[in-house]
C-alpha atoms as a PDB file:
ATOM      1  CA  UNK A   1    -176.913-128.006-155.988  1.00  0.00           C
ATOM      2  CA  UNK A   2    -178.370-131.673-155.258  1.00  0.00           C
ATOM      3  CA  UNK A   3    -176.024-134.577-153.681  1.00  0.00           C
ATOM      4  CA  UNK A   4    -174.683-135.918-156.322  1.00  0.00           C
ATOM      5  CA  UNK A   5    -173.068-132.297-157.852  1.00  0.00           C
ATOM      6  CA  UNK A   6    -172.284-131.769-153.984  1.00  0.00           C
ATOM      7  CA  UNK A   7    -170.565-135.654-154.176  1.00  0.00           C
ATOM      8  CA  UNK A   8    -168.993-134.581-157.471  1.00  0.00           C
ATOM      9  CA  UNK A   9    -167.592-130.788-156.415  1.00  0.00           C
ATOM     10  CA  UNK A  10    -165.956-132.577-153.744  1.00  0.00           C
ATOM     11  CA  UNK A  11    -164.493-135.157-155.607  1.00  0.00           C
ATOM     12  CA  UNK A  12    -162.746-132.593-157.836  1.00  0.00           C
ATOM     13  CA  UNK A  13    -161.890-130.212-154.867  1.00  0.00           C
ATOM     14  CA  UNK A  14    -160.182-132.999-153.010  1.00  0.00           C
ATOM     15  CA  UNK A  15    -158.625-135.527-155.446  1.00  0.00           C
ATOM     16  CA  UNK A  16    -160.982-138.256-153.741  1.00  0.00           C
ATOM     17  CA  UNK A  17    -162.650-140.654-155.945  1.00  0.00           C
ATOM     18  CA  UNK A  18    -166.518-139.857-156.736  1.00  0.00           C
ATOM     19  CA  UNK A  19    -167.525-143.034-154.392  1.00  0.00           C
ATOM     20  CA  UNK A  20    -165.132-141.936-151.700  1.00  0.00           C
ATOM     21  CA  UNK A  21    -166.518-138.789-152.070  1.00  0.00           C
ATOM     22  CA  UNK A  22    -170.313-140.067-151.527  1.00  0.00           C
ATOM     23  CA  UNK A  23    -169.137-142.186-148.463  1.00  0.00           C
ATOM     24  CA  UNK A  24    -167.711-139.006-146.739  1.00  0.00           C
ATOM     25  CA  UNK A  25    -171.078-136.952-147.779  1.00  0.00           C
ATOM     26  CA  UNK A  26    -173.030-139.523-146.321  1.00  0.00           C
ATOM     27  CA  UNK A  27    -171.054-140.308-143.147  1.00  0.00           C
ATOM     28  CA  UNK A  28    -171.144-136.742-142.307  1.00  0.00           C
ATOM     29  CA  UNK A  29    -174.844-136.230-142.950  1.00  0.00           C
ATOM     30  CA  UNK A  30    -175.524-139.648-140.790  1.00  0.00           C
ATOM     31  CA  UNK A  31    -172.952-137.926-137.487  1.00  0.00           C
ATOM     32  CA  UNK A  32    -175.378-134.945-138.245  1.00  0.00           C
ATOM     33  CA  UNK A  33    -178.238-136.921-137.677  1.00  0.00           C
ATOM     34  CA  UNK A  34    -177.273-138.989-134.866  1.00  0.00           C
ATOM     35  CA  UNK A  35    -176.183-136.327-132.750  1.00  0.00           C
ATOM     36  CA  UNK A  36    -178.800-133.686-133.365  1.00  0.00           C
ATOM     37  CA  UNK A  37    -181.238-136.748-132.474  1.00  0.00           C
ATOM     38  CA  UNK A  38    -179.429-137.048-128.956  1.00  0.00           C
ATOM     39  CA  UNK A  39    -179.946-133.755-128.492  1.00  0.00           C
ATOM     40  CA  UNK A  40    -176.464-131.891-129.223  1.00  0.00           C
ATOM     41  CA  UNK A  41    -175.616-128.511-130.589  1.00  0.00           C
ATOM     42  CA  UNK A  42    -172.853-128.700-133.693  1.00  0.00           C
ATOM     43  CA  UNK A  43    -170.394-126.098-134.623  1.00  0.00           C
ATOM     44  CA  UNK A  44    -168.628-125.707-137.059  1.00  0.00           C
ATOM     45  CA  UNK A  45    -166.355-122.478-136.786  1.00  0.00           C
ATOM     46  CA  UNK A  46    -166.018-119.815-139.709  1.00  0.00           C
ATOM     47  CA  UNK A  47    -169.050-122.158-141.064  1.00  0.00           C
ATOM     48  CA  UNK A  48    -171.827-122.171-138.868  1.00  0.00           C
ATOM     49  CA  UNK A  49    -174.106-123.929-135.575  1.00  0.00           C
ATOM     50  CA  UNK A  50    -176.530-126.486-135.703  1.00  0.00           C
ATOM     51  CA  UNK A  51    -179.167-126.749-132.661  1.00  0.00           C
ATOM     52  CA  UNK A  52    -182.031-128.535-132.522  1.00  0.00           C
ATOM     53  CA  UNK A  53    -185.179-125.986-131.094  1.00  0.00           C
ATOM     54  CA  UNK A  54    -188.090-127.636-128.649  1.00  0.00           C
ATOM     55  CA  UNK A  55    -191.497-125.578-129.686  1.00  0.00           C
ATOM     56  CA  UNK A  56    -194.494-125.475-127.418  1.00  0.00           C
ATOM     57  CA  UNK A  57    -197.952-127.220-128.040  1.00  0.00           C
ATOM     58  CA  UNK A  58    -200.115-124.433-129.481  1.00  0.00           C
ATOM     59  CA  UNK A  59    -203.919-124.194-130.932  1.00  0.00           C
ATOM     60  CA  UNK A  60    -204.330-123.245-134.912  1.00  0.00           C
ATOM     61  CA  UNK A  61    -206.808-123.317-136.967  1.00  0.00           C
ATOM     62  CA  UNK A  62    -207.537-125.564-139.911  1.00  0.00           C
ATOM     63  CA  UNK A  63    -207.998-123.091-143.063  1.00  0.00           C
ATOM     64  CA  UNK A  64    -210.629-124.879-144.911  1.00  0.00           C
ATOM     65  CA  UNK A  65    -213.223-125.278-142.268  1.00  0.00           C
ATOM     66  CA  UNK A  66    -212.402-122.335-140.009  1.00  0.00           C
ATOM     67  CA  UNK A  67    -212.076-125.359-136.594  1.00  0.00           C
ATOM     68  CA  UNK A  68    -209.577-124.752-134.335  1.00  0.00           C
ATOM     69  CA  UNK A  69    -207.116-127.298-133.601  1.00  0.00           C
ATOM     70  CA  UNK A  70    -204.272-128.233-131.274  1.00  0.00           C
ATOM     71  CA  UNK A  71    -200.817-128.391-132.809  1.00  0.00           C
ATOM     72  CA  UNK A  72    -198.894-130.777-131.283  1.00  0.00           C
ATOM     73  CA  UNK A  73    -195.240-129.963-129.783  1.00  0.00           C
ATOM     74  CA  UNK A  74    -192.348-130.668-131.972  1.00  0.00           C
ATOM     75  CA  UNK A  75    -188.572-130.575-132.491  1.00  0.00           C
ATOM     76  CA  UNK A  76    -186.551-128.699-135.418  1.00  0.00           C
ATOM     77  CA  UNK A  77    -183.196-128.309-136.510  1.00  0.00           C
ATOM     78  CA  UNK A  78    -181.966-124.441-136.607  1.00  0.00           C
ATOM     79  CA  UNK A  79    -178.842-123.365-138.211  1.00  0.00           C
ATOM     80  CA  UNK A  80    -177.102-120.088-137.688  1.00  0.00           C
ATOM     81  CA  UNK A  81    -174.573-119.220-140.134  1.00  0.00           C
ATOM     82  CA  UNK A  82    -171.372-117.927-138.597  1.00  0.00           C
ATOM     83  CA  UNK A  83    -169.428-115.199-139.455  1.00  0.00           C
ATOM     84  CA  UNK A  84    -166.993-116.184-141.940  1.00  0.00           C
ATOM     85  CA  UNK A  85    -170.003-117.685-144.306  1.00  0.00           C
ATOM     86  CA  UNK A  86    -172.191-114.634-144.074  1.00  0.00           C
ATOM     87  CA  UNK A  87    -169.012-112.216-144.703  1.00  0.00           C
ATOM     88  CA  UNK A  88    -168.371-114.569-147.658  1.00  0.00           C
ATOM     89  CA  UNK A  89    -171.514-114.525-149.168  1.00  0.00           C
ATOM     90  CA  UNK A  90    -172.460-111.112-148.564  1.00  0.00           C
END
């Protein structure tokens, strides 16, 4: 599913308009960002957690020419599905 089938389920789910629709989609994906760029877990219960994970600096190595190279430290989002969506999809 891509946005606009997401922007178009919910329009049909809720009774919203389709534009409606793709202003709440968006708002919600922009309070996702903002937050998870300050640093804050989100939860969501029955649905799931959002946390964003520090990882270390670490060496790799660069697979055409066999070098080994430092891999910069970085930031990523995790989710971990709660209970009620893994019961629901299992």
């Amino acid at each position: 599913m891509n946005k606009s089938e997401l922007v178009d389920a919910l329009a049909k789910k809720s009774g919203l308009t389709k534009s409606d629709s793709e202003k709440a989609i968006n708002s919600f994906i922009s309070i996702m960002e903002f937050e998870l760029k300050k640093g804050r877990d989100i939860t969501l219960v029955g649905f799931g957690s959002f946390s964003v994970k520090k990882t270390a600096s670490r060496s790799g190595r660069n697979f055409k020419t066999g070098a080994t190279i430092q891999i910069p430290p970085r930031k990523s989002v995790r989710f971990k599905p709660g209970k009620n969506l893994k019961d629901s999809v299992n």
